[in-house]
N, C-alpha and C. Protein backbone atom coordinates (compact mmCIF):
# COMPACT_ATOMS: atom_id res chain seq x y z
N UNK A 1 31.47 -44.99 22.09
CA UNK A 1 32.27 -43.92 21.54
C UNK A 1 31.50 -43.27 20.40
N UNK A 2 31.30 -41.88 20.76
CA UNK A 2 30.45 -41.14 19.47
C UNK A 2 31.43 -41.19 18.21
N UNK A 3 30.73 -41.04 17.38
CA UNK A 3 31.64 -41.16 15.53
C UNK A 3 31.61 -39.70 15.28
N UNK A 4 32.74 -39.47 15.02
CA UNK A 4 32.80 -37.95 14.47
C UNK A 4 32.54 -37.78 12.50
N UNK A 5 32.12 -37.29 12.29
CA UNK A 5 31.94 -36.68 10.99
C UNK A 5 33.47 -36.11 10.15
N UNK A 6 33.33 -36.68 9.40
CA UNK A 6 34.78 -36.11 8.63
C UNK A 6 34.22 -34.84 7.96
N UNK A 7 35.42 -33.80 8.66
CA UNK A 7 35.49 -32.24 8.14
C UNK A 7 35.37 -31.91 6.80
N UNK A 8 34.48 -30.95 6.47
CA UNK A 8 34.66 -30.51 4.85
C UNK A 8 35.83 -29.89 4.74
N UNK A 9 35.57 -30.35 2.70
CA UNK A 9 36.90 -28.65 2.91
C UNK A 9 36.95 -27.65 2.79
N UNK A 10 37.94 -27.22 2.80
CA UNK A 10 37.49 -25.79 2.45
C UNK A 10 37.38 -25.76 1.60
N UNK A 11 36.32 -24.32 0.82
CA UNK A 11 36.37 -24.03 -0.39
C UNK A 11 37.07 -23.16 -0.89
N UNK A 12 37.63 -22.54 -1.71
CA UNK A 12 38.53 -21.79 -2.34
C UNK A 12 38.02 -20.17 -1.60
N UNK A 13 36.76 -19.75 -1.63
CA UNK A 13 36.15 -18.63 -0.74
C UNK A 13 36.25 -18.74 0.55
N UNK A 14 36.59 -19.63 0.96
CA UNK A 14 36.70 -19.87 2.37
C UNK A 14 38.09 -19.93 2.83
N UNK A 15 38.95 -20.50 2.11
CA UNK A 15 40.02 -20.64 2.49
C UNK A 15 40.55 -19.64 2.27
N UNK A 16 40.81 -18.77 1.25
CA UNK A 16 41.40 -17.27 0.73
C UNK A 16 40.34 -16.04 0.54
N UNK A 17 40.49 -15.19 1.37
CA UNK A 17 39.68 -14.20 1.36
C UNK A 17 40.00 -13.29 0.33
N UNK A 18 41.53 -13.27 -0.35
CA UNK A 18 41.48 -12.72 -2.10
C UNK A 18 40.70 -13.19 -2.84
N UNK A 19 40.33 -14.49 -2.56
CA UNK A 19 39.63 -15.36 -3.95
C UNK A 19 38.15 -15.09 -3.89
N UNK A 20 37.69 -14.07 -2.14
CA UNK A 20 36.30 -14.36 -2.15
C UNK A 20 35.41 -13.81 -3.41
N UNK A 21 34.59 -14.52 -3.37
CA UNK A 21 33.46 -13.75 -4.28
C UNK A 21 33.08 -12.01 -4.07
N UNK A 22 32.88 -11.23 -4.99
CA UNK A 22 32.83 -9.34 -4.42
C UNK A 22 31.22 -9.92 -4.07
N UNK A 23 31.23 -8.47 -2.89
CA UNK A 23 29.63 -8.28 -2.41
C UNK A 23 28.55 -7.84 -3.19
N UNK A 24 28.06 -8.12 -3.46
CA UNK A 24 26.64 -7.91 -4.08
C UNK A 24 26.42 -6.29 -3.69
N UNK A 25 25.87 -5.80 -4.53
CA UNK A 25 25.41 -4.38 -3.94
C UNK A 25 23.82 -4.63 -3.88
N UNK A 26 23.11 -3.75 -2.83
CA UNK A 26 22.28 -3.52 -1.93
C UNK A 26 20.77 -3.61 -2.97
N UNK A 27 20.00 -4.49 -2.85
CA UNK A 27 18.97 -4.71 -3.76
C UNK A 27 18.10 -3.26 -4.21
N UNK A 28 17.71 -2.73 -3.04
CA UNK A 28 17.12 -1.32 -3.04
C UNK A 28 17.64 -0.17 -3.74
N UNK A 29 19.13 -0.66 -3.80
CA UNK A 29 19.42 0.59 -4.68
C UNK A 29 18.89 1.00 -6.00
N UNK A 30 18.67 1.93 -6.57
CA UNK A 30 17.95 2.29 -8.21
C UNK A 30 16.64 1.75 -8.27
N UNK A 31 15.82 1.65 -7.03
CA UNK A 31 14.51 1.32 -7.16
C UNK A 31 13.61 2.64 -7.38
N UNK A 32 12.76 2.72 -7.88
CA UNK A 32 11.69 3.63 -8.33
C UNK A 32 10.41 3.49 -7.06
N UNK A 33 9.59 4.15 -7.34
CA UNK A 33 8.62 4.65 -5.85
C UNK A 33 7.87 3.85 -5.90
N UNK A 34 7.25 3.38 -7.07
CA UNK A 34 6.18 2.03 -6.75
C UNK A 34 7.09 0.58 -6.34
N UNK A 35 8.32 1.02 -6.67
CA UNK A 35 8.93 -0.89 -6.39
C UNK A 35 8.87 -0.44 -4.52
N UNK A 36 9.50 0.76 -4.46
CA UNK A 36 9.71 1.18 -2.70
C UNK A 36 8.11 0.78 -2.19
N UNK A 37 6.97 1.29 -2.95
CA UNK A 37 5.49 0.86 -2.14
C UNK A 37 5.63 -0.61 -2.37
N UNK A 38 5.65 -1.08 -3.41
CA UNK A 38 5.36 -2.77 -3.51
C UNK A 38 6.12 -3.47 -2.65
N UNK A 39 7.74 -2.82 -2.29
CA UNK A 39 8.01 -4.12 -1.11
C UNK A 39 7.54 -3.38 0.39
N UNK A 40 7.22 -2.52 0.53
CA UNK A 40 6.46 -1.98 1.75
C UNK A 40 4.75 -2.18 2.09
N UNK A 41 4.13 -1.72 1.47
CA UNK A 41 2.44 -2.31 1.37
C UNK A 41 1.99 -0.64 1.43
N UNK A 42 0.62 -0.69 1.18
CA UNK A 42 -0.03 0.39 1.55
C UNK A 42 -1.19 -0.21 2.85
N UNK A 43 -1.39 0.66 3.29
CA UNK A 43 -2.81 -0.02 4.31
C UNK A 43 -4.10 0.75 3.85
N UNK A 44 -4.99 0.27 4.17
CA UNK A 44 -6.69 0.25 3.03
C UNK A 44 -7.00 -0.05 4.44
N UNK A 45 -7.58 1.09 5.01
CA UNK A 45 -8.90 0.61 6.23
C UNK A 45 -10.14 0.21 5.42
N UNK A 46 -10.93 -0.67 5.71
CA UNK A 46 -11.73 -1.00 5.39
C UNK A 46 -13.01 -1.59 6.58
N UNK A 47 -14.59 -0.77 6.05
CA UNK A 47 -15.72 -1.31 6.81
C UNK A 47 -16.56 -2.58 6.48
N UNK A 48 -16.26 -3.78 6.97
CA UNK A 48 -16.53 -5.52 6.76
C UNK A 48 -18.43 -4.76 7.11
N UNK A 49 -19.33 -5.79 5.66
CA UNK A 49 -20.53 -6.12 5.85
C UNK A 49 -21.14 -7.37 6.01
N UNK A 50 -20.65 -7.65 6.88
CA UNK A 50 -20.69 -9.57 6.52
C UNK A 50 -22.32 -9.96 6.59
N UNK A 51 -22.38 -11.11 6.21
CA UNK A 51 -23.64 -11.64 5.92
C UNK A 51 -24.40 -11.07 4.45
N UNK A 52 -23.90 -10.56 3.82
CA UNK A 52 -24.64 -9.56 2.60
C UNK A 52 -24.63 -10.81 1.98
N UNK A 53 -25.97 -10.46 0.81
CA UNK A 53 -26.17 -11.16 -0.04
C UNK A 53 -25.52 -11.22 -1.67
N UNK A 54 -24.33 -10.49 -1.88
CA UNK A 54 -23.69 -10.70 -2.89
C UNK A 54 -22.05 -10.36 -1.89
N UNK A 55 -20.96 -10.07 -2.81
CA UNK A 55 -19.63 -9.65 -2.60
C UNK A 55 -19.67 -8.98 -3.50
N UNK A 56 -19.74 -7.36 -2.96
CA UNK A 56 -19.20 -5.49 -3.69
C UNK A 56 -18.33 -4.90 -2.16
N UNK A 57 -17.38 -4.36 -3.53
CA UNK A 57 -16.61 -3.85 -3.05
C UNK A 57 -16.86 -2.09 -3.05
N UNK A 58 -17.13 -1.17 -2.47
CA UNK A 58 -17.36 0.15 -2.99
C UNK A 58 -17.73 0.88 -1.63
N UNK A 59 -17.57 2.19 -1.89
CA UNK A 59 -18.36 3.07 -1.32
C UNK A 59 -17.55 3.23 -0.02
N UNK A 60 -17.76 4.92 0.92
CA UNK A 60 -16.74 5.54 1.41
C UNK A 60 -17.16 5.34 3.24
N UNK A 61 -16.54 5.12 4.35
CA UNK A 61 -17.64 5.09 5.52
C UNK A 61 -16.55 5.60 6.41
N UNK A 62 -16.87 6.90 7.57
CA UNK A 62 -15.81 6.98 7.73
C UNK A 62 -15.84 6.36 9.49
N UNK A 63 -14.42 5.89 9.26
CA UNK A 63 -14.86 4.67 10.47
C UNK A 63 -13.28 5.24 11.34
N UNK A 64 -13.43 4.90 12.46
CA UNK A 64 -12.16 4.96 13.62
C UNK A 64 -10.61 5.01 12.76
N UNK A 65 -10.14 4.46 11.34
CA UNK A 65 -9.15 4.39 10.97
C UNK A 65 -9.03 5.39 9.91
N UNK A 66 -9.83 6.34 9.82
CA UNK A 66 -10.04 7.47 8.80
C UNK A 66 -10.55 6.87 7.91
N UNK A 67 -11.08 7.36 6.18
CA UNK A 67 -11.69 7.18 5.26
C UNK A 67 -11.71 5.94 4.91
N UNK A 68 -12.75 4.97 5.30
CA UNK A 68 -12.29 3.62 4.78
C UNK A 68 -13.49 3.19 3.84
N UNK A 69 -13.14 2.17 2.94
CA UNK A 69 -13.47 1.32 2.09
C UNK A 69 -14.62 0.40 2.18
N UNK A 70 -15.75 0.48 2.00
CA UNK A 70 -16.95 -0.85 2.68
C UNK A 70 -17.14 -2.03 1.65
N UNK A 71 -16.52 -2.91 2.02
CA UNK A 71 -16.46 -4.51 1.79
C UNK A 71 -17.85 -5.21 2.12
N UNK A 72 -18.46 -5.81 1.79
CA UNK A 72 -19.61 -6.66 1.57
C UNK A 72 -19.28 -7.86 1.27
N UNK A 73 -19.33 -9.29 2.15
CA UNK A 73 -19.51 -9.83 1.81
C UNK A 73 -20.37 -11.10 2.27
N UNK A 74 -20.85 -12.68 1.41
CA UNK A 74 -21.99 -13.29 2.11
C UNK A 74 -21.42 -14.07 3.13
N UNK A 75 -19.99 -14.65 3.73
CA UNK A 75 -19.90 -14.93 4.59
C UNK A 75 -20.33 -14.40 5.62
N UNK A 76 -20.76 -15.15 6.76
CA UNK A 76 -20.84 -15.03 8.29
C UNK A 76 -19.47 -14.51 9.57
N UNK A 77 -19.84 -13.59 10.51
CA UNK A 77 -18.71 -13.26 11.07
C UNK A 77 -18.61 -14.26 12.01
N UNK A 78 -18.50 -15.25 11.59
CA UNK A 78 -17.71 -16.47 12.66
C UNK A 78 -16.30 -16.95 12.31
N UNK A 79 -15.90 -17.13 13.14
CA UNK A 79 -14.54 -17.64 13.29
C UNK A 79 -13.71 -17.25 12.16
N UNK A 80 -13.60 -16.15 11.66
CA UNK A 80 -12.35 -15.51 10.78
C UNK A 80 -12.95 -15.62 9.11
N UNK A 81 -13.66 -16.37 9.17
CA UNK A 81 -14.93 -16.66 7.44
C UNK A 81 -14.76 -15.11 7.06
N UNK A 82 -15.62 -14.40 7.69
CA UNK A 82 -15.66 -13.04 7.23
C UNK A 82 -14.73 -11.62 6.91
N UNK A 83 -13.36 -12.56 7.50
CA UNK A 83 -12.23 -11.53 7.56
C UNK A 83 -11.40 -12.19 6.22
N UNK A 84 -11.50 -13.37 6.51
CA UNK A 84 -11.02 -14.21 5.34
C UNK A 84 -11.33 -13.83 3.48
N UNK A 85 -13.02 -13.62 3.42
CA UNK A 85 -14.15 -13.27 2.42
C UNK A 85 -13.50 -11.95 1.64
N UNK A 86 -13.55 -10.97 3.35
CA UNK A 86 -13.33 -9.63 2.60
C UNK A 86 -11.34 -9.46 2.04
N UNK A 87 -10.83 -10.47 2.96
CA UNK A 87 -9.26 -10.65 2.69
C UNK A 87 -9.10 -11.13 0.86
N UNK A 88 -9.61 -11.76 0.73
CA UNK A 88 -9.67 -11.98 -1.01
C UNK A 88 -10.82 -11.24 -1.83
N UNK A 89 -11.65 -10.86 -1.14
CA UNK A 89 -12.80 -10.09 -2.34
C UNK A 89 -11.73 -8.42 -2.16
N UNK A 90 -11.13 -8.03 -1.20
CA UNK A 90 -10.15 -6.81 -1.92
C UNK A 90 -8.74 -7.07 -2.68
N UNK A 91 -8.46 -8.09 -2.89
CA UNK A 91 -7.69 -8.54 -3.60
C UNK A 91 -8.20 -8.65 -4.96
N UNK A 92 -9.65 -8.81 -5.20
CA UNK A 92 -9.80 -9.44 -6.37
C UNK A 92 -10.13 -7.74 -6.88
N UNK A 93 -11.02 -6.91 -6.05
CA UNK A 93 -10.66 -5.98 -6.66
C UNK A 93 -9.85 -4.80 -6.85
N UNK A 94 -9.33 -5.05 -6.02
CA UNK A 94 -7.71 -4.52 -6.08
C UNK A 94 -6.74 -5.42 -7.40
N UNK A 95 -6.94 -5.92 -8.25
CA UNK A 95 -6.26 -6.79 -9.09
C UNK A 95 -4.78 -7.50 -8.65
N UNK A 96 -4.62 -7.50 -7.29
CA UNK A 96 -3.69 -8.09 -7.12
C UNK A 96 -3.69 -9.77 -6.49
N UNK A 97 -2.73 -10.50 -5.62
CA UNK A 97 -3.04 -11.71 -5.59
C UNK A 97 -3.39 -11.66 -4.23
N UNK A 98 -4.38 -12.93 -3.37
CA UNK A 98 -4.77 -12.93 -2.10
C UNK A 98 -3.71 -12.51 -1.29
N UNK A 99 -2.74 -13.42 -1.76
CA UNK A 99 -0.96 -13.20 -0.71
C UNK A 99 -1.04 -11.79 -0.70
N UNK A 100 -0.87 -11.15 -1.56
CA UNK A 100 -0.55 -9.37 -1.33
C UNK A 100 -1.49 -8.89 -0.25
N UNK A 101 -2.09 -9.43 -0.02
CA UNK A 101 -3.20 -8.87 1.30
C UNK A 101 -3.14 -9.38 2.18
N UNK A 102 -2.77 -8.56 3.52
CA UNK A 102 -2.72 -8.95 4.94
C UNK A 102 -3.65 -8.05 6.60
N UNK A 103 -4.08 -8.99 6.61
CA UNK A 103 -4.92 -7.74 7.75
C UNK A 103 -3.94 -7.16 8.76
N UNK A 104 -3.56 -6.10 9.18
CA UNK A 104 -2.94 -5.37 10.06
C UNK A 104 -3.77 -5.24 11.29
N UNK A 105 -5.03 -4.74 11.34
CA UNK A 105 -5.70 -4.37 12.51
C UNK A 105 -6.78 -4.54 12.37
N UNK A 106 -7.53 -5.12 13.55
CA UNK A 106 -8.92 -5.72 13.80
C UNK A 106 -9.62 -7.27 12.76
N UNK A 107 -8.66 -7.81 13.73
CA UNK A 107 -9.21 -9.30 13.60
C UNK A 107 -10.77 -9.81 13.74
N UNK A 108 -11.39 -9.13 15.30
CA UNK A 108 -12.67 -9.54 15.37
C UNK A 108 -13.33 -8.20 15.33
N UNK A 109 -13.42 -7.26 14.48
CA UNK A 109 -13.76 -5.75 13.99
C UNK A 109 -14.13 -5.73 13.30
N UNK A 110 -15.63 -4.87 12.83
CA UNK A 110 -15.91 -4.80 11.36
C UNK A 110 -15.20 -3.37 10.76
N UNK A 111 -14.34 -2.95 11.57
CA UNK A 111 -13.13 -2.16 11.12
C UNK A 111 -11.96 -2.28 10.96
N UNK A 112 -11.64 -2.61 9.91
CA UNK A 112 -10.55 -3.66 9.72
C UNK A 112 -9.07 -2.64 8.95
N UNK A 113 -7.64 -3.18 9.22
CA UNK A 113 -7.01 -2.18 8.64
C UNK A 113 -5.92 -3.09 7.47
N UNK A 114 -6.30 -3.47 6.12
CA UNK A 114 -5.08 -4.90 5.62
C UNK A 114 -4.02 -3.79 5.29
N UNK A 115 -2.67 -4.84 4.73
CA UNK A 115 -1.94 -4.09 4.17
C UNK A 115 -1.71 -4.50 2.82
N UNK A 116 -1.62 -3.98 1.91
CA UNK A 116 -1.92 -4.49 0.62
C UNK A 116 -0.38 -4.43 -0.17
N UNK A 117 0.31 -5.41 -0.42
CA UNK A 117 1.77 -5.07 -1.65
C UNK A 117 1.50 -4.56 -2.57
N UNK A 118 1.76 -3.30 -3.29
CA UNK A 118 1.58 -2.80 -4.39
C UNK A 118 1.36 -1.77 -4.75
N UNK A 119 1.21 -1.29 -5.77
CA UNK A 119 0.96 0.64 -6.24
C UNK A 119 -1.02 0.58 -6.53
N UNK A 120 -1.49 0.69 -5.22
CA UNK A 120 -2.85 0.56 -5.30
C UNK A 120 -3.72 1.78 -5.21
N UNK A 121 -2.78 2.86 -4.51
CA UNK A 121 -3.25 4.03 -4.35
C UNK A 121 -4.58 4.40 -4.86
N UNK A 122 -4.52 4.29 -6.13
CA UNK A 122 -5.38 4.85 -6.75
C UNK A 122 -6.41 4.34 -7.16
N UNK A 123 -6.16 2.58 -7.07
CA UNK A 123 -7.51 2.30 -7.67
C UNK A 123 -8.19 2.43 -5.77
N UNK A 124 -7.74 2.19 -4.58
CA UNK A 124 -8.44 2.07 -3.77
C UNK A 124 -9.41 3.72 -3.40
N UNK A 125 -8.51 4.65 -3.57
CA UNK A 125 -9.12 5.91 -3.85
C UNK A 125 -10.38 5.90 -5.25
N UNK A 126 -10.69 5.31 -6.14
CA UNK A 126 -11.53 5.10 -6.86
C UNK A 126 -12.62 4.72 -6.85
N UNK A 127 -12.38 3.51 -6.12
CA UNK A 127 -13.30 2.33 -4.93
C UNK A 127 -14.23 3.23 -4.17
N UNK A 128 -13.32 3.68 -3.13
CA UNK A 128 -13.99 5.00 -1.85
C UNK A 128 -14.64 5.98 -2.85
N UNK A 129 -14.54 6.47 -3.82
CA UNK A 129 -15.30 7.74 -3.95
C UNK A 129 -16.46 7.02 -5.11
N UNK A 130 -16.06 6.11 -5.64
CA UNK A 130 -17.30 5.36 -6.60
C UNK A 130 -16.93 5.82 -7.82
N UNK A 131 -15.99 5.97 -8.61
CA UNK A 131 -15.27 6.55 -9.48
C UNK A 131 -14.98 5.32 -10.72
N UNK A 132 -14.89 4.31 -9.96
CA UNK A 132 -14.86 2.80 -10.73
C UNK A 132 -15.34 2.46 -11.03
């Protein structure tokens, strides 16, 4: 014979729907345009130089995803090393954290498209034209 579990109780919100707790209003509301980019991302095409002998970030190449970004770095393009390299060397100069960076398109590509959390606009436009 299976053992049944003795029922909770109710809780006062549960039992009386006068007593419930009011709804929360909608997080998004009264957000400003960089909080709207930061929980959305921007995307940063970027051209991977793997094998280079330092990690720079700079300079403009224009590749299949429109104006993108050329990443350098000394990892090897094996097994994700090099997607990985340039996944935190634009983070670092992008000043934000690795997490905020996600590759969107072209995994095994040295045209790569991440998406970055944050109000980056401008430093990545800085980057591309050498302005930094």
């Amino acid at each position: 014979m299976a053992k049944r579990r003795p029922s909770r109780p109710e809780t006062p919100s549960t039992a009386d729907p006068a007593r419930a707790e009011p709804a929360r209003p909608a997080r998004s509301a009264g957000r400003s345009r960089s909080a709207e980019l930061s929980r959305t991302g921007v995307s940063v095409a970027v051209r991977v130089r793997p094998g280079s002998g330092r990690t720079h970030v700079g300079g403009l190449y224009e590749g299949p995803h429109g104006p993108a970004l050329i990443v350098a770095v000394g990892a090897p393009a094996v097994d994700g090393k090099a997607t990985e390299a340039v996944r935190r060397a634009l983070a670092a100069a992008l000043g934000v954290k690795a997490a905020a960076v996600t590759l969107k398109i072209g995994a095994t590509s040295r045209d790569k498209v991440f998406t970055v959390t944050g109000d980056v606009d401008r430093v990545v436009a800085g980057l591309r034209d050498g302005s930094s």
